[in-house]
PDB file of N, CA and C in Angstrom:
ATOM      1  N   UNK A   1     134.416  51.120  87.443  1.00  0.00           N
ATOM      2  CA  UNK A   1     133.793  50.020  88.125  1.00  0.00           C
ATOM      3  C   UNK A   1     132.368  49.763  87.630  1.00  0.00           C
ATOM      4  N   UNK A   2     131.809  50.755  87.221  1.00  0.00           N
ATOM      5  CA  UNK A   2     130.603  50.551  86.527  1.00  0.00           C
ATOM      6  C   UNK A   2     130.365  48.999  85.213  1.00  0.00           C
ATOM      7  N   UNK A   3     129.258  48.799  84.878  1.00  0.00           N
ATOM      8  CA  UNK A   3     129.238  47.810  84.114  1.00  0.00           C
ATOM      9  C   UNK A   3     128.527  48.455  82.437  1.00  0.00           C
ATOM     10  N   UNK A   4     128.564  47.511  81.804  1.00  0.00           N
ATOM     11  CA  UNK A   4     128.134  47.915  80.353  1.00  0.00           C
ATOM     12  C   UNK A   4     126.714  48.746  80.706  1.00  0.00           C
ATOM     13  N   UNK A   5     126.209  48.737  81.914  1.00  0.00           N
ATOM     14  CA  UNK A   5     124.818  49.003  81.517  1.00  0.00           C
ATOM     15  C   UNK A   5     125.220  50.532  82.678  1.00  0.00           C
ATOM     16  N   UNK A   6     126.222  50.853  82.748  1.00  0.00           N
ATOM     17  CA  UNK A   6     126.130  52.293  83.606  1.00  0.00           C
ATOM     18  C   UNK A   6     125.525  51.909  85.346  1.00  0.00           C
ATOM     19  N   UNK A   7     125.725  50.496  85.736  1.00  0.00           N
ATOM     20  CA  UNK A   7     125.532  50.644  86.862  1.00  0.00           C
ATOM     21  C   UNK A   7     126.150  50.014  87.796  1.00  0.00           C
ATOM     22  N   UNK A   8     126.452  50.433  89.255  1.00  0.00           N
ATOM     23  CA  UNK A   8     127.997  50.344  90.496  1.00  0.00           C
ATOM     24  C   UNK A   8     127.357  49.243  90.555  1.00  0.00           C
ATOM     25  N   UNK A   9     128.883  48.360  91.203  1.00  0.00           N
ATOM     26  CA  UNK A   9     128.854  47.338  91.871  1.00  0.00           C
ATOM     27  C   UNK A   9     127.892  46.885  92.917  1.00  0.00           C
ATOM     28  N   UNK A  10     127.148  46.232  93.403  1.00  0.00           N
ATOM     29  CA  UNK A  10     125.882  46.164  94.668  1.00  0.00           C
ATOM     30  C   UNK A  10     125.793  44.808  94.885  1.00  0.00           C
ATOM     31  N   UNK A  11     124.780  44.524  96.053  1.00  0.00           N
ATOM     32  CA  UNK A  11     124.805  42.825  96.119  1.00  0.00           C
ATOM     33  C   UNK A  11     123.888  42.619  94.702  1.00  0.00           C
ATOM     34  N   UNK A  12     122.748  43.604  94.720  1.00  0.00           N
ATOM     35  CA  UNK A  12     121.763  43.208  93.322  1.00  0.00           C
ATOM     36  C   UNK A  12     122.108  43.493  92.200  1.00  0.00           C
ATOM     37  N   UNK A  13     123.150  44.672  91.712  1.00  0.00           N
ATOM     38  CA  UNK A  13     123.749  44.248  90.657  1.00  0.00           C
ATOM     39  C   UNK A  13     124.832  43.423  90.483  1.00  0.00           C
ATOM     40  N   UNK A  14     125.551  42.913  91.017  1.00  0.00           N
ATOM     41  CA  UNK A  14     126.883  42.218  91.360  1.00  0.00           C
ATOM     42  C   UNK A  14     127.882  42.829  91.131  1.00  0.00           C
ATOM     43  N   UNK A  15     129.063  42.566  90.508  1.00  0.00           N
ATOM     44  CA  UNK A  15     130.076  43.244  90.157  1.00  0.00           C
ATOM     45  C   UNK A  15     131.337  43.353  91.696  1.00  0.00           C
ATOM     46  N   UNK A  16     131.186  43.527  92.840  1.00  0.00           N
ATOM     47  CA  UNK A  16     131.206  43.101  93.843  1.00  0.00           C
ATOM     48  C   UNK A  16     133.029  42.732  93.587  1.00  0.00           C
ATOM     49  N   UNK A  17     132.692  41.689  92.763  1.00  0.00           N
ATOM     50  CA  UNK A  17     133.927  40.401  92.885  1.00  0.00           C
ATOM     51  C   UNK A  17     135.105  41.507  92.008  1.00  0.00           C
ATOM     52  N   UNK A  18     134.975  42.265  90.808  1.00  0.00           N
ATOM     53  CA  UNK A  18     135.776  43.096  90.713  1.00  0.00           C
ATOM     54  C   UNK A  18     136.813  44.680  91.135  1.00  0.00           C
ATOM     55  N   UNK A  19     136.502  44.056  92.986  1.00  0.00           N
ATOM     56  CA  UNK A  19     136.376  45.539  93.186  1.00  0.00           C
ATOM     57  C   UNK A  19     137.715  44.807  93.753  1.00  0.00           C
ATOM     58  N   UNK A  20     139.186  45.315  94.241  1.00  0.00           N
ATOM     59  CA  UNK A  20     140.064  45.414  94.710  1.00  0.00           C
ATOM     60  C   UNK A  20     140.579  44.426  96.164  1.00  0.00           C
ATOM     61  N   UNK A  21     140.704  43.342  96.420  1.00  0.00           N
ATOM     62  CA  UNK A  21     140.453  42.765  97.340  1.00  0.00           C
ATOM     63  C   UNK A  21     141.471  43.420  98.415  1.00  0.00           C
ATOM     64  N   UNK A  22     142.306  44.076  97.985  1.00  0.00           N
ATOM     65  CA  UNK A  22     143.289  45.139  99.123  1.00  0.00           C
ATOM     66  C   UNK A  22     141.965  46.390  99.798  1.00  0.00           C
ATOM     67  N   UNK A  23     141.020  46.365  98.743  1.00  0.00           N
ATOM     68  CA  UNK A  23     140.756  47.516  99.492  1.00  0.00           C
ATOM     69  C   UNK A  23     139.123  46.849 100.541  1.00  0.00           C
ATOM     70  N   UNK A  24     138.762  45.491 100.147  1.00  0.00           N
ATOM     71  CA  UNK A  24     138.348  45.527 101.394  1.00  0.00           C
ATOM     72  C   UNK A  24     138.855  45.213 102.331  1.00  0.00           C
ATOM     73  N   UNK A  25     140.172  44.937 102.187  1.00  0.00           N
ATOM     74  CA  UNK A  25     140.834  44.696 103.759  1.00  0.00           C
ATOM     75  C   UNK A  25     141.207  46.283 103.981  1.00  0.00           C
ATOM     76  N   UNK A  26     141.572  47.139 103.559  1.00  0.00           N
ATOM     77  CA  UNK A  26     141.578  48.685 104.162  1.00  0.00           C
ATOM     78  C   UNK A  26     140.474  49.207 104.343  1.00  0.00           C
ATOM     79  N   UNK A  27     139.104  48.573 104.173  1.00  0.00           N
ATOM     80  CA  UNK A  27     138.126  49.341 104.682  1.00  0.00           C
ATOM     81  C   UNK A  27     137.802  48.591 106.051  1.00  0.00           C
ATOM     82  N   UNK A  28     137.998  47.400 106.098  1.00  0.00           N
ATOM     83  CA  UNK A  28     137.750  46.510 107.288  1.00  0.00           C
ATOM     84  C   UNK A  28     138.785  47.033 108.100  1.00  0.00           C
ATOM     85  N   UNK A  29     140.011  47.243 107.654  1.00  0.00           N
ATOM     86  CA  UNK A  29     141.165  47.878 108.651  1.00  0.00           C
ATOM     87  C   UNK A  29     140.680  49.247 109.698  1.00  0.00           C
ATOM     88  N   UNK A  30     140.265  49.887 108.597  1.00  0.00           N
ATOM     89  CA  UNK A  30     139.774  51.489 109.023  1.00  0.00           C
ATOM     90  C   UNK A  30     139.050  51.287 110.192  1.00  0.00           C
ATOM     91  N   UNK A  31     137.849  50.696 109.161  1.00  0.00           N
ATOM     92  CA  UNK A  31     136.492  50.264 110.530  1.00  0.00           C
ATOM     93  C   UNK A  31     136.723  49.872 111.925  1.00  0.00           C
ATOM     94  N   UNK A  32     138.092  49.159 112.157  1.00  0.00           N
ATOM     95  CA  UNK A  32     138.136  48.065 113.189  1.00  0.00           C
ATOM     96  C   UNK A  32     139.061  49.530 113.865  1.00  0.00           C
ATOM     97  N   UNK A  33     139.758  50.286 113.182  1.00  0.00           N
ATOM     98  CA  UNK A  33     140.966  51.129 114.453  1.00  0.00           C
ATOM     99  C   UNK A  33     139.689  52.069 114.587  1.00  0.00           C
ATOM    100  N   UNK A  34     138.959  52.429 113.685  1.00  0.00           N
ATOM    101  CA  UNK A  34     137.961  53.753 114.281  1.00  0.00           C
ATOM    102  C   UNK A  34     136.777  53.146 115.781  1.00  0.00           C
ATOM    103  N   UNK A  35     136.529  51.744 115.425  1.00  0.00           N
ATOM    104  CA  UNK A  35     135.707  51.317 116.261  1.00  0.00           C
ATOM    105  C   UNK A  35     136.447  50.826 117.547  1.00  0.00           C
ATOM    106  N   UNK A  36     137.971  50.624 117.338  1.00  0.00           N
ATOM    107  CA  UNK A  36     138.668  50.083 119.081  1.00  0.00           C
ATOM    108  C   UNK A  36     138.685  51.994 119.313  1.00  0.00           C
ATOM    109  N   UNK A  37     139.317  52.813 118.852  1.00  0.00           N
ATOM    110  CA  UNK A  37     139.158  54.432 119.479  1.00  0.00           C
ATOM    111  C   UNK A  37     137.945  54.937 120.347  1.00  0.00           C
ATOM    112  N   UNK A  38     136.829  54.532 119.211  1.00  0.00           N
ATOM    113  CA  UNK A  38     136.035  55.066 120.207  1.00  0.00           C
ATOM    114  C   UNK A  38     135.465  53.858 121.374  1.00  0.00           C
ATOM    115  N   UNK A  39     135.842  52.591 121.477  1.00  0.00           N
ATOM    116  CA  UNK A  39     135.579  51.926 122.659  1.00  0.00           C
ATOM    117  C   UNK A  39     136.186  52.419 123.456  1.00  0.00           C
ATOM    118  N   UNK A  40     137.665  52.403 123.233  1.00  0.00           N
ATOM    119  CA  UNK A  40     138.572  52.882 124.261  1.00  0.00           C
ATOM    120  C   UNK A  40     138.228  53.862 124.784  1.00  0.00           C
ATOM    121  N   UNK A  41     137.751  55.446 123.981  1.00  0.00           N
ATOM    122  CA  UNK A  41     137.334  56.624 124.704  1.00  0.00           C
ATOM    123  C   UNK A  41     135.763  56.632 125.280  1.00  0.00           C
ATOM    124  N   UNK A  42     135.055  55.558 125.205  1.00  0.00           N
ATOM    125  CA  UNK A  42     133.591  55.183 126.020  1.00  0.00           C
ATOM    126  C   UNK A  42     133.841  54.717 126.935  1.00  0.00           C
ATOM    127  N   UNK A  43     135.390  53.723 127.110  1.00  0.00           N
ATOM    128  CA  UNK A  43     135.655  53.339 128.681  1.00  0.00           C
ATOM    129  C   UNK A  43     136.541  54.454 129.385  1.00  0.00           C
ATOM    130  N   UNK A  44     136.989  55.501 129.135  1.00  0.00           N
ATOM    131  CA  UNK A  44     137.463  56.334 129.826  1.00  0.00           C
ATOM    132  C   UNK A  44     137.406  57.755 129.807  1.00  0.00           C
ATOM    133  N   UNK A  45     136.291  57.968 129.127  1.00  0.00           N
ATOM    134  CA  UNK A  45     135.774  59.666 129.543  1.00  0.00           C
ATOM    135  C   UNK A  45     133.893  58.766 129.429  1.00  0.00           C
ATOM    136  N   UNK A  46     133.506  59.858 131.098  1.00  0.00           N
ATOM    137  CA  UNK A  46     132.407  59.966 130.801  1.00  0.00           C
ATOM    138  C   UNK A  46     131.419  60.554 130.339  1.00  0.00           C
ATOM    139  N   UNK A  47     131.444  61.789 129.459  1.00  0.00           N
ATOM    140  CA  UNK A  47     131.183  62.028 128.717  1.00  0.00           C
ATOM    141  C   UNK A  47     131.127  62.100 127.469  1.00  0.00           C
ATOM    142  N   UNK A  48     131.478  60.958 126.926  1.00  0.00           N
ATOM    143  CA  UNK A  48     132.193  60.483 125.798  1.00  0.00           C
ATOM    144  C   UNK A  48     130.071  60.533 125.222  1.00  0.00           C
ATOM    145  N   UNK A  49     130.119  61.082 123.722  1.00  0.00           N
ATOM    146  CA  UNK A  49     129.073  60.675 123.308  1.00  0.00           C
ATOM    147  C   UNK A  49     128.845  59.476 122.035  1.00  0.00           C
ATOM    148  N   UNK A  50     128.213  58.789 121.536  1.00  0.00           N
ATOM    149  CA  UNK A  50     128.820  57.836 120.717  1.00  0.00           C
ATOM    150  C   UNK A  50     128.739  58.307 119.412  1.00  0.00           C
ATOM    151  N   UNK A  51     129.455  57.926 117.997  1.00  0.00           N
ATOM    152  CA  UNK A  51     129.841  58.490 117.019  1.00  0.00           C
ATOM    153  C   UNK A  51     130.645  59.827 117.289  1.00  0.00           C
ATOM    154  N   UNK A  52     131.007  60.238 118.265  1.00  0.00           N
ATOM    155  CA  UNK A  52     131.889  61.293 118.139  1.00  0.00           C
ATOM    156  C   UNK A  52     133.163  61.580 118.370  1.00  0.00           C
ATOM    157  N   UNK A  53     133.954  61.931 117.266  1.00  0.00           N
ATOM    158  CA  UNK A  53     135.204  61.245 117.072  1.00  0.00           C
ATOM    159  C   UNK A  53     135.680  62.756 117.421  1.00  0.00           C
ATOM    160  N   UNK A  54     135.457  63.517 117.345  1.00  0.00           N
ATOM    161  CA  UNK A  54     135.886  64.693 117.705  1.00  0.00           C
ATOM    162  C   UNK A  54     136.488  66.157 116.345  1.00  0.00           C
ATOM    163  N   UNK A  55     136.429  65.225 115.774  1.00  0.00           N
ATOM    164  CA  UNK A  55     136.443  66.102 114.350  1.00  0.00           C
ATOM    165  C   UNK A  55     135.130  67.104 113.522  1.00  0.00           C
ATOM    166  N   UNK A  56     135.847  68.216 114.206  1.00  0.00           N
ATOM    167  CA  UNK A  56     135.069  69.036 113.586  1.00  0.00           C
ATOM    168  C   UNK A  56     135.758  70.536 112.847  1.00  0.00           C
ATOM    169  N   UNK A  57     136.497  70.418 111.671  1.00  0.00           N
ATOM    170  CA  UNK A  57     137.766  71.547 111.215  1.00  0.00           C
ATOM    171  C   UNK A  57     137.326  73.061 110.772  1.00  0.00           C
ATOM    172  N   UNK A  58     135.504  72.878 110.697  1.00  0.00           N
ATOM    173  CA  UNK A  58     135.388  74.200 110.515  1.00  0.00           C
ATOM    174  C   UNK A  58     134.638  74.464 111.558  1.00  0.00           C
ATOM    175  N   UNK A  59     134.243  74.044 112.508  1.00  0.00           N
ATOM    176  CA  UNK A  59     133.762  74.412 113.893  1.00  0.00           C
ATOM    177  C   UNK A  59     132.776  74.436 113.706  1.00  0.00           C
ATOM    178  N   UNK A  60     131.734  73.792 112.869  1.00  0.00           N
ATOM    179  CA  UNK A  60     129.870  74.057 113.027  1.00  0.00           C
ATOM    180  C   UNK A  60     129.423  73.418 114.766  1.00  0.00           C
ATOM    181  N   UNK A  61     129.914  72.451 115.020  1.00  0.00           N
ATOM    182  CA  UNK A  61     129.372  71.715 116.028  1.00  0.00           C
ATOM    183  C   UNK A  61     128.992  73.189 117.573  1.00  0.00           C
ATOM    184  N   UNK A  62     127.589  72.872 116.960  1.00  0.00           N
ATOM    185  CA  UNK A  62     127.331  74.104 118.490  1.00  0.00           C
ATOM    186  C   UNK A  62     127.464  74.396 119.795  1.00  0.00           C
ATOM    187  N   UNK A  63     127.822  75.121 120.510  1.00  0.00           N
ATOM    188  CA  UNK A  63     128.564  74.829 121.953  1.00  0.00           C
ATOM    189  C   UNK A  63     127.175  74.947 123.302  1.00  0.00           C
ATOM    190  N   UNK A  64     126.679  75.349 122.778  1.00  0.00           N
ATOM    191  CA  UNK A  64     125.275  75.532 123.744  1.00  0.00           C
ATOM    192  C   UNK A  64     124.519  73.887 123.538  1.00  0.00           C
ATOM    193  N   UNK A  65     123.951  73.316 125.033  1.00  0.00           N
ATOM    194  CA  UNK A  65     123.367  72.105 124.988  1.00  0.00           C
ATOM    195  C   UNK A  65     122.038  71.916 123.810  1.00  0.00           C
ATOM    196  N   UNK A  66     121.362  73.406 123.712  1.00  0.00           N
ATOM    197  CA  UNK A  66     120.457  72.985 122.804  1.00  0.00           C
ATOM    198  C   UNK A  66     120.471  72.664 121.711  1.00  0.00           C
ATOM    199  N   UNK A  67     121.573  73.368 121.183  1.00  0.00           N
ATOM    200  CA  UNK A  67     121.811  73.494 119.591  1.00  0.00           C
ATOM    201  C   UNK A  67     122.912  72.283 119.465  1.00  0.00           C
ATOM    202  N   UNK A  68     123.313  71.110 120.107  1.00  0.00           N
ATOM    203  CA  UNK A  68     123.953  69.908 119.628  1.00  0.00           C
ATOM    204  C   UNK A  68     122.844  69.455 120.109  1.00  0.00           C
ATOM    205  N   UNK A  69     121.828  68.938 121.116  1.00  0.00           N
ATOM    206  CA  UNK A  69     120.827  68.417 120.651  1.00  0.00           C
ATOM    207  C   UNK A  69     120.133  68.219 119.382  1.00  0.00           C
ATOM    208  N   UNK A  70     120.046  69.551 119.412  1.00  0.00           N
ATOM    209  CA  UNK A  70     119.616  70.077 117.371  1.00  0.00           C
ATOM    210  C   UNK A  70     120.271  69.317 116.364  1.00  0.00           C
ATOM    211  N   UNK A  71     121.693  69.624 116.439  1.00  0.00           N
ATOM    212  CA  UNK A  71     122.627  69.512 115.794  1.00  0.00           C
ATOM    213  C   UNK A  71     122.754  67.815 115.517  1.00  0.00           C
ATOM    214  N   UNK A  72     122.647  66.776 116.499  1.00  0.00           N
ATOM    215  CA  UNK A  72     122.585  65.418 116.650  1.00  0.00           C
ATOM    216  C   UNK A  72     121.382  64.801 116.194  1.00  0.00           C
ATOM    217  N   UNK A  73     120.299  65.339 116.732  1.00  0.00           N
ATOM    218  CA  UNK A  73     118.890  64.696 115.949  1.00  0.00           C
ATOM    219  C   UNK A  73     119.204  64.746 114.344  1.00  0.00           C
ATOM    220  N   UNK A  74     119.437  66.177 113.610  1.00  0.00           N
ATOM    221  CA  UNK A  74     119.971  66.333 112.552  1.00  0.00           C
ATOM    222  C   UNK A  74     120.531  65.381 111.773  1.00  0.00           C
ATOM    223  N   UNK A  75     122.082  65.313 112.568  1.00  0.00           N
ATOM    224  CA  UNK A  75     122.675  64.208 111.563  1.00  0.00           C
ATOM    225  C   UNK A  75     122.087  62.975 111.595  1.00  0.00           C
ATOM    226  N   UNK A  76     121.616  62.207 112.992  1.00  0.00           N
ATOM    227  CA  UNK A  76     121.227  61.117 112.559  1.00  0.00           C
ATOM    228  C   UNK A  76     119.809  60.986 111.623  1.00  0.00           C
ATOM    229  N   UNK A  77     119.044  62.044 111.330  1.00  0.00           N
ATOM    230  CA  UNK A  77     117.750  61.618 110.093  1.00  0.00           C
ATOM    231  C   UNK A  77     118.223  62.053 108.922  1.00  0.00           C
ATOM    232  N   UNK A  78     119.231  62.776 108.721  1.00  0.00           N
ATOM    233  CA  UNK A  78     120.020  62.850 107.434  1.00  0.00           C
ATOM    234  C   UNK A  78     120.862  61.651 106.878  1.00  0.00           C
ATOM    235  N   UNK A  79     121.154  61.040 108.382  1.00  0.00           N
ATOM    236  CA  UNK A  79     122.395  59.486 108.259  1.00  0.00           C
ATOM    237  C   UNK A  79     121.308  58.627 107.287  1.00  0.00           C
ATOM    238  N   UNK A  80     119.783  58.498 108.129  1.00  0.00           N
ATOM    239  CA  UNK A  80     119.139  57.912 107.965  1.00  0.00           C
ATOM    240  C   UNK A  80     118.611  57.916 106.619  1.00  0.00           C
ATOM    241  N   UNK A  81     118.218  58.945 105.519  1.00  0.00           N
ATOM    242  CA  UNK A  81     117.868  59.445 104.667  1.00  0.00           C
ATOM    243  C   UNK A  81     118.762  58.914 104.010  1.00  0.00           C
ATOM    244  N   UNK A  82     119.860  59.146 104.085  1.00  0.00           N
ATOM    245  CA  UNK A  82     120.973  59.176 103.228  1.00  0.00           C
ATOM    246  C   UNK A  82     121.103  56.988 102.741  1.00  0.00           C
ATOM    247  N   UNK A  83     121.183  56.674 104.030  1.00  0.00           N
ATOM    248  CA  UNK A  83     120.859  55.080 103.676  1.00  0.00           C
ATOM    249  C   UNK A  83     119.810  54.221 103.290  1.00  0.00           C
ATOM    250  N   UNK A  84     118.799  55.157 103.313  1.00  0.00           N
ATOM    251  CA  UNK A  84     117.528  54.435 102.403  1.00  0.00           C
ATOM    252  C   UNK A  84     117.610  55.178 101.055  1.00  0.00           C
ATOM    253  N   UNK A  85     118.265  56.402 101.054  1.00  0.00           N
ATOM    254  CA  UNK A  85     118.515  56.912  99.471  1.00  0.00           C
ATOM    255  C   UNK A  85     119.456  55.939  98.869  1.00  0.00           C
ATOM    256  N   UNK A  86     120.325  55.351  98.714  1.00  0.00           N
ATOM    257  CA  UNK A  86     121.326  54.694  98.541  1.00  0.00           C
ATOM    258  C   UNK A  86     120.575  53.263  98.249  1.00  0.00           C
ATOM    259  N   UNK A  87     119.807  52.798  99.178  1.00  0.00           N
ATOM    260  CA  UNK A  87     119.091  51.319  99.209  1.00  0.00           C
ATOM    261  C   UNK A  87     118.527  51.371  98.108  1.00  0.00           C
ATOM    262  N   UNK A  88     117.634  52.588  97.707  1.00  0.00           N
ATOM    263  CA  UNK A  88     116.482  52.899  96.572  1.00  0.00           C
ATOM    264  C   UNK A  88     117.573  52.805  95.415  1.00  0.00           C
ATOM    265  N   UNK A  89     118.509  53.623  95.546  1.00  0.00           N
ATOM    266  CA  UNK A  89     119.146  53.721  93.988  1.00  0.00           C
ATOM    267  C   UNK A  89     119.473  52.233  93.929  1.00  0.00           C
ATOM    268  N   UNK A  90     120.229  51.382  94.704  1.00  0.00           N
ATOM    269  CA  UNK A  90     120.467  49.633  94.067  1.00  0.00           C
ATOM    270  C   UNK A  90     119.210  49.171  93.765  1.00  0.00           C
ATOM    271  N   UNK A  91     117.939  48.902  94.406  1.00  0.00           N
ATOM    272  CA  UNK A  91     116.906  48.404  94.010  1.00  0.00           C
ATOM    273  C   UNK A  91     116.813  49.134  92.881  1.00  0.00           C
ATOM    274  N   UNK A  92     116.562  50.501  92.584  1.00  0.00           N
ATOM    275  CA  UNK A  92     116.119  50.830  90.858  1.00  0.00           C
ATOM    276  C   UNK A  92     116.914  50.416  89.830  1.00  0.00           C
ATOM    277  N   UNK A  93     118.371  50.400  89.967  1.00  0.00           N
ATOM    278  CA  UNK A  93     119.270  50.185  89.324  1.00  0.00           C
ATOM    279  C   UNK A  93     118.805  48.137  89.227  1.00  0.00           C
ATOM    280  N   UNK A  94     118.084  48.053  89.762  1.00  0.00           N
ATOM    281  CA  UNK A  94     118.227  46.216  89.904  1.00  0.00           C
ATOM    282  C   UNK A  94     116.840  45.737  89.012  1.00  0.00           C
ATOM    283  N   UNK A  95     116.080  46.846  89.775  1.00  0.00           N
ATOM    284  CA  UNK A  95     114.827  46.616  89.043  1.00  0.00           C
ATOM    285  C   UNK A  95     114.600  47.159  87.200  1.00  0.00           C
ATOM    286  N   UNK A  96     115.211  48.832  87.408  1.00  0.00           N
ATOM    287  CA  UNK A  96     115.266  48.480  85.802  1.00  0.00           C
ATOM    288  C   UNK A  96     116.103  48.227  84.676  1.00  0.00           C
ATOM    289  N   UNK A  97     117.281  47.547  85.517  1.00  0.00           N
ATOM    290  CA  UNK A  97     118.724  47.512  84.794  1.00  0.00           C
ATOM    291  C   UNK A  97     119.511  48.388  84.330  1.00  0.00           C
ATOM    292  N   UNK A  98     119.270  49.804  84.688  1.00  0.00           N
ATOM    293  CA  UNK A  98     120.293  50.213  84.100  1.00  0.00           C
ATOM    294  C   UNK A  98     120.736  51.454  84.918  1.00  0.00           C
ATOM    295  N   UNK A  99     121.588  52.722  85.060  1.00  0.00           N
ATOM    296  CA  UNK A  99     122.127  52.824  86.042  1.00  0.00           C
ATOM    297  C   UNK A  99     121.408  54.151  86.180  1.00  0.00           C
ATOM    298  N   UNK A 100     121.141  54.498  87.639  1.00  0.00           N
ATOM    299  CA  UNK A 100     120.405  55.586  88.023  1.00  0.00           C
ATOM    300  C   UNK A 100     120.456  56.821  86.987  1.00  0.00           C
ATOM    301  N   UNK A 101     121.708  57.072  86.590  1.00  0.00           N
ATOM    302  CA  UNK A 101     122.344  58.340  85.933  1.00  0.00           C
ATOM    303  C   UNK A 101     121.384  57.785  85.046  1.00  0.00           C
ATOM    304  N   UNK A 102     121.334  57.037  84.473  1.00  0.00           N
ATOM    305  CA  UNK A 102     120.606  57.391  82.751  1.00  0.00           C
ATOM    306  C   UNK A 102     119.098  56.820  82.414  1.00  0.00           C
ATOM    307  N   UNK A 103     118.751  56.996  83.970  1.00  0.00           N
ATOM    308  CA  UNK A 103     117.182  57.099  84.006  1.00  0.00           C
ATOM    309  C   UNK A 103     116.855  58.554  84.556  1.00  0.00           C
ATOM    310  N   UNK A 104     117.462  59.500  84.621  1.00  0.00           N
ATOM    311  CA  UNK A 104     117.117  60.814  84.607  1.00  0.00           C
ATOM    312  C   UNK A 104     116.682  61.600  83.455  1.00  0.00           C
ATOM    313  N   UNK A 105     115.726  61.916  83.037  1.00  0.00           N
ATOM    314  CA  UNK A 105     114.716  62.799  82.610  1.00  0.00           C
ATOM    315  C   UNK A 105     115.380  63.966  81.541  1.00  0.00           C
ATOM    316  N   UNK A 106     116.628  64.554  82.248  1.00  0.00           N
ATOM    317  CA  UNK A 106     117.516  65.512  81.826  1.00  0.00           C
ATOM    318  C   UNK A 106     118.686  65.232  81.819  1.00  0.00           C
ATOM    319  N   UNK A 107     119.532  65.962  80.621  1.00  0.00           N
ATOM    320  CA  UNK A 107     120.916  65.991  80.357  1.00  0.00           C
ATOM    321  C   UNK A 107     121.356  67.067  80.590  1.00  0.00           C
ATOM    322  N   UNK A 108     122.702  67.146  80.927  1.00  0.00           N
ATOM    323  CA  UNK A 108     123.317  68.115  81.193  1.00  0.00           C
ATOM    324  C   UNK A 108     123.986  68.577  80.076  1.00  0.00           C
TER     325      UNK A 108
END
């Protein structure tokens, strides 16, 4: 999916239009059954917390109130991190044309 210049599809690089039009209807699909689940389980448990789907297969999620406090602040400034890291790589990739990977310093 990449382009001649080593960089992903984005609104600022474009490319966009070659990506699979089945698969944005399976990502819009996904989105829409994950988001009626957890409405449905916000109208009928009250303790329902939001984003929590209940999946957790190796059991980190901590059972004591303090440590999912912990545990929740956590993910969401990592969520957060993680989507302005992502924002930065399209803007660099936009700003200096070419794709994050091969504005790194070092080769492997």
């Amino acid at each position: 999916m990449v382009d001649a210049m080593d960089r992903n599809p984005s609104v600022l690089n474009g490319g966009l239009d070659r990506v699979n039009p089945l698969f944005w209807v399976a990502i819009l699909v996904a989105a829409g059954a994950i988001d009626l689940i957890q409405i449905n389980k916000a109208n009928h448990d009250p303790d329902y917390t939001p984003g929590d789907l209940g999946f957790d297969p190796l059991g980190l999620f901590p059972k004591d109130e303090a440590g999912r406090k912990t545990m929740l602040a956590k993910e969401l400034r990592n969520g957060r991190l993680a989507m302005i890291a992502i924002a930065a790589f399209a803007a660099q990739e936009y700003v200096a044309g070419s794709g994050v990977v091969d504005q790194v310093p070092f080769s492997a």
